[in-house]
N, C-alpha and C. Protein backbone atom coordinates (compact mmCIF):
# COMPACT_ATOMS: atom_id res chain seq x y z
N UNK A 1 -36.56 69.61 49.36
CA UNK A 1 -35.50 70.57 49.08
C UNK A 1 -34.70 70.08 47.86
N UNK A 2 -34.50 71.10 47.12
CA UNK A 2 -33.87 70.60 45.75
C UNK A 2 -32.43 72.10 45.92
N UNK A 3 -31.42 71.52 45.18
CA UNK A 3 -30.59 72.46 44.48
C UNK A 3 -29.41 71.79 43.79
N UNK A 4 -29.06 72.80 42.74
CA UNK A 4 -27.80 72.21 42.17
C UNK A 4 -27.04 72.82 41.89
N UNK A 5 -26.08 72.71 40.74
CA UNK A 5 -24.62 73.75 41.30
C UNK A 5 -23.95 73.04 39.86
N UNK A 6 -23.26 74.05 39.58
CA UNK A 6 -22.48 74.19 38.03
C UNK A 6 -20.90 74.79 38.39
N UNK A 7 -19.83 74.37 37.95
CA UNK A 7 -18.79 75.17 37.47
C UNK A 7 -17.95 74.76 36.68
N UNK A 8 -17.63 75.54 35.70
CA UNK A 8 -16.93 74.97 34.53
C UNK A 8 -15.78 76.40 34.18
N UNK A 9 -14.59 76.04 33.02
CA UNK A 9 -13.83 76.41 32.86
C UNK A 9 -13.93 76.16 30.95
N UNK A 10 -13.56 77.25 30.26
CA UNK A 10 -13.62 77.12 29.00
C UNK A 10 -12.15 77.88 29.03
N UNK A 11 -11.33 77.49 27.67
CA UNK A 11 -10.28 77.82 27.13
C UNK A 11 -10.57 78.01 25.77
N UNK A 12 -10.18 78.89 25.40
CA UNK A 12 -10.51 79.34 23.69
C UNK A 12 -8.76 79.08 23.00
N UNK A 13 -8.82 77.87 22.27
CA UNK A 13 -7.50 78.08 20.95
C UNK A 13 -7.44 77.55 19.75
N UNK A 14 -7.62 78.82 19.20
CA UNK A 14 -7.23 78.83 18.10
C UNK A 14 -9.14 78.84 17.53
N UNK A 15 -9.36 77.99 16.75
CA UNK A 15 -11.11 77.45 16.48
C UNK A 15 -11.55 76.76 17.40
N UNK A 16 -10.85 76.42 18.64
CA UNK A 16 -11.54 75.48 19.69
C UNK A 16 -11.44 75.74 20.88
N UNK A 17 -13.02 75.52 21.75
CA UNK A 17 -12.88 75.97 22.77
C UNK A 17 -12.59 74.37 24.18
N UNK A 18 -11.94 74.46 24.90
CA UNK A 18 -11.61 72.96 25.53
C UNK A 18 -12.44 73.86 27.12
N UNK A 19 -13.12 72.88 27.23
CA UNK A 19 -14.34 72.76 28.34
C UNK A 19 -14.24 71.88 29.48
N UNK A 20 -14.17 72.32 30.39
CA UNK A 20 -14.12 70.93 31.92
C UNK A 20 -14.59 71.54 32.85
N UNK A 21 -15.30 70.90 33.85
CA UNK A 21 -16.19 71.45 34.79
C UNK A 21 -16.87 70.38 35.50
N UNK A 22 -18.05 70.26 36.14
CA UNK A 22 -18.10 69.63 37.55
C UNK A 22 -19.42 69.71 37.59
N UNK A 23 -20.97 69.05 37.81
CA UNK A 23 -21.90 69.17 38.03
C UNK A 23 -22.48 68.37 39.38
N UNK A 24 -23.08 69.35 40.20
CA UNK A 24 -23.73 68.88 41.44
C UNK A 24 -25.62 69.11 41.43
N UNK A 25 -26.38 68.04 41.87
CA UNK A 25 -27.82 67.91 42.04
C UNK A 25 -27.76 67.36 43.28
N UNK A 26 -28.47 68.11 44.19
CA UNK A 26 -29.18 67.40 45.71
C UNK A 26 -30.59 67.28 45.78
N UNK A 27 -31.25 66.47 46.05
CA UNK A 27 -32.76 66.37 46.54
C UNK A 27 -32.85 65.87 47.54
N UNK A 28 -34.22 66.26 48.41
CA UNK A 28 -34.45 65.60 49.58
C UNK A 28 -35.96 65.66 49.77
N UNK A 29 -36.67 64.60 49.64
CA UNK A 29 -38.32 64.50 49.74
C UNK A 29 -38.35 64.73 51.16
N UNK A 30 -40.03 64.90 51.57
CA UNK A 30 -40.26 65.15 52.79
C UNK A 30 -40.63 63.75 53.98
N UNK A 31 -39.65 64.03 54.67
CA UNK A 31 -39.41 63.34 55.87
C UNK A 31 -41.22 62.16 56.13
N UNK A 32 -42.46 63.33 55.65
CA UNK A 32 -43.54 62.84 56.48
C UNK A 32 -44.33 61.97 55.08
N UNK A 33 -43.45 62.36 54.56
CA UNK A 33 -44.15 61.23 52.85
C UNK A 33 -44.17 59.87 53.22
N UNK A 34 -44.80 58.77 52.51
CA UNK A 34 -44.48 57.55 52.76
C UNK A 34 -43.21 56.88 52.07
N UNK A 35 -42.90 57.48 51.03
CA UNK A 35 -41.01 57.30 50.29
C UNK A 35 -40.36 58.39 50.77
N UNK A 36 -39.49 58.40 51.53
CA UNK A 36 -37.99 59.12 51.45
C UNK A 36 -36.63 58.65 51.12
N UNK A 37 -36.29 59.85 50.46
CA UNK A 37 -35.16 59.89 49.18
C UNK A 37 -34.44 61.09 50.11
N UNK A 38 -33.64 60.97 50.08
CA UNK A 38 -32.26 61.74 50.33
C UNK A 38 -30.91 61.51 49.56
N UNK A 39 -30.46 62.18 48.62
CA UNK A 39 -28.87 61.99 47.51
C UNK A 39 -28.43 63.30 47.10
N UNK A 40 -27.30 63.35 46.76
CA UNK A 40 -26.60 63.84 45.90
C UNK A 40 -25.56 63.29 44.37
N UNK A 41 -25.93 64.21 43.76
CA UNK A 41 -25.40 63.07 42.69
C UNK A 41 -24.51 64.03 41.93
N UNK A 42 -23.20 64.02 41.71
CA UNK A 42 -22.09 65.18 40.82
C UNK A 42 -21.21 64.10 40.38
N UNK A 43 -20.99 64.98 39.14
CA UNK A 43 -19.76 64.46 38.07
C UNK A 43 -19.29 64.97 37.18
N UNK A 44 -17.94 64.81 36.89
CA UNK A 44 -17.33 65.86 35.87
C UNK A 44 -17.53 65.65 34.20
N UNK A 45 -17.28 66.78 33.85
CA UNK A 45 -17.49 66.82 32.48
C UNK A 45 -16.30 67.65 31.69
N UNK A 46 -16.31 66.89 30.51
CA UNK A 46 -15.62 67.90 29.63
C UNK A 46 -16.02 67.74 28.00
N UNK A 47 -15.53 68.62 27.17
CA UNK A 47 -15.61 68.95 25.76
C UNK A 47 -14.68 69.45 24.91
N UNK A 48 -15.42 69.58 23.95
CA UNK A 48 -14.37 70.34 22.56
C UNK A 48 -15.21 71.02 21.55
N UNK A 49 -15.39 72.21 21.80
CA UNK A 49 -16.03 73.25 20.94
C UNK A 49 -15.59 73.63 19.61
N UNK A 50 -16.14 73.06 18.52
CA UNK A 50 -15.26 73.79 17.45
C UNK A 50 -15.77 74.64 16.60
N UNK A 51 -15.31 75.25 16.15
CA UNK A 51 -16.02 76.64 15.72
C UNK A 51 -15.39 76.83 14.15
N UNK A 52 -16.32 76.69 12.50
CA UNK A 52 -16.58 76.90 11.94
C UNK A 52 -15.58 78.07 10.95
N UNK A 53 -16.04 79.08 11.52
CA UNK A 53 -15.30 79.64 11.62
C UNK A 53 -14.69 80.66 12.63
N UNK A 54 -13.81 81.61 12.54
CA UNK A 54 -12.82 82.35 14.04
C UNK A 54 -13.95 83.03 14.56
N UNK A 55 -14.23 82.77 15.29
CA UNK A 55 -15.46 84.10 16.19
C UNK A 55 -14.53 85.50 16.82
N UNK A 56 -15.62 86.34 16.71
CA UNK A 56 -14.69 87.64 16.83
C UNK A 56 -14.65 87.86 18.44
N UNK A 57 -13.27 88.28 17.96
CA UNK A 57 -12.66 88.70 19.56
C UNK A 57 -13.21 90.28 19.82
């Protein structure tokens, strides 16, 4: 079983966009394998978008 998961937040000012958000990955191999793995692994993120020039509103 696999899944993962995203959410983030962007702010637009001025030429820059300021970015923060959160990333989640789970896996889980099968029980009858000879390796089992079971984790989750999340962590936050952020940025700074800058933009060239004004993008249209």
């Amino acid at each position: 079983m696999i899944w993962d998961a995203q959410a983030d937040i962007a702010i637009h000012v001025s030429r820059f966009d300021l970015i923060a958000g959160e990333k989640a990955y789970h896996f889980k191999t099968s029980p009858q394998g000879e390796q089992y793995f079971t984790d989750t692994l999340s962590g936050i993120f952020g940025g700074i978008r800058y933009y060239l020039s004004n993008p249209k509103k």
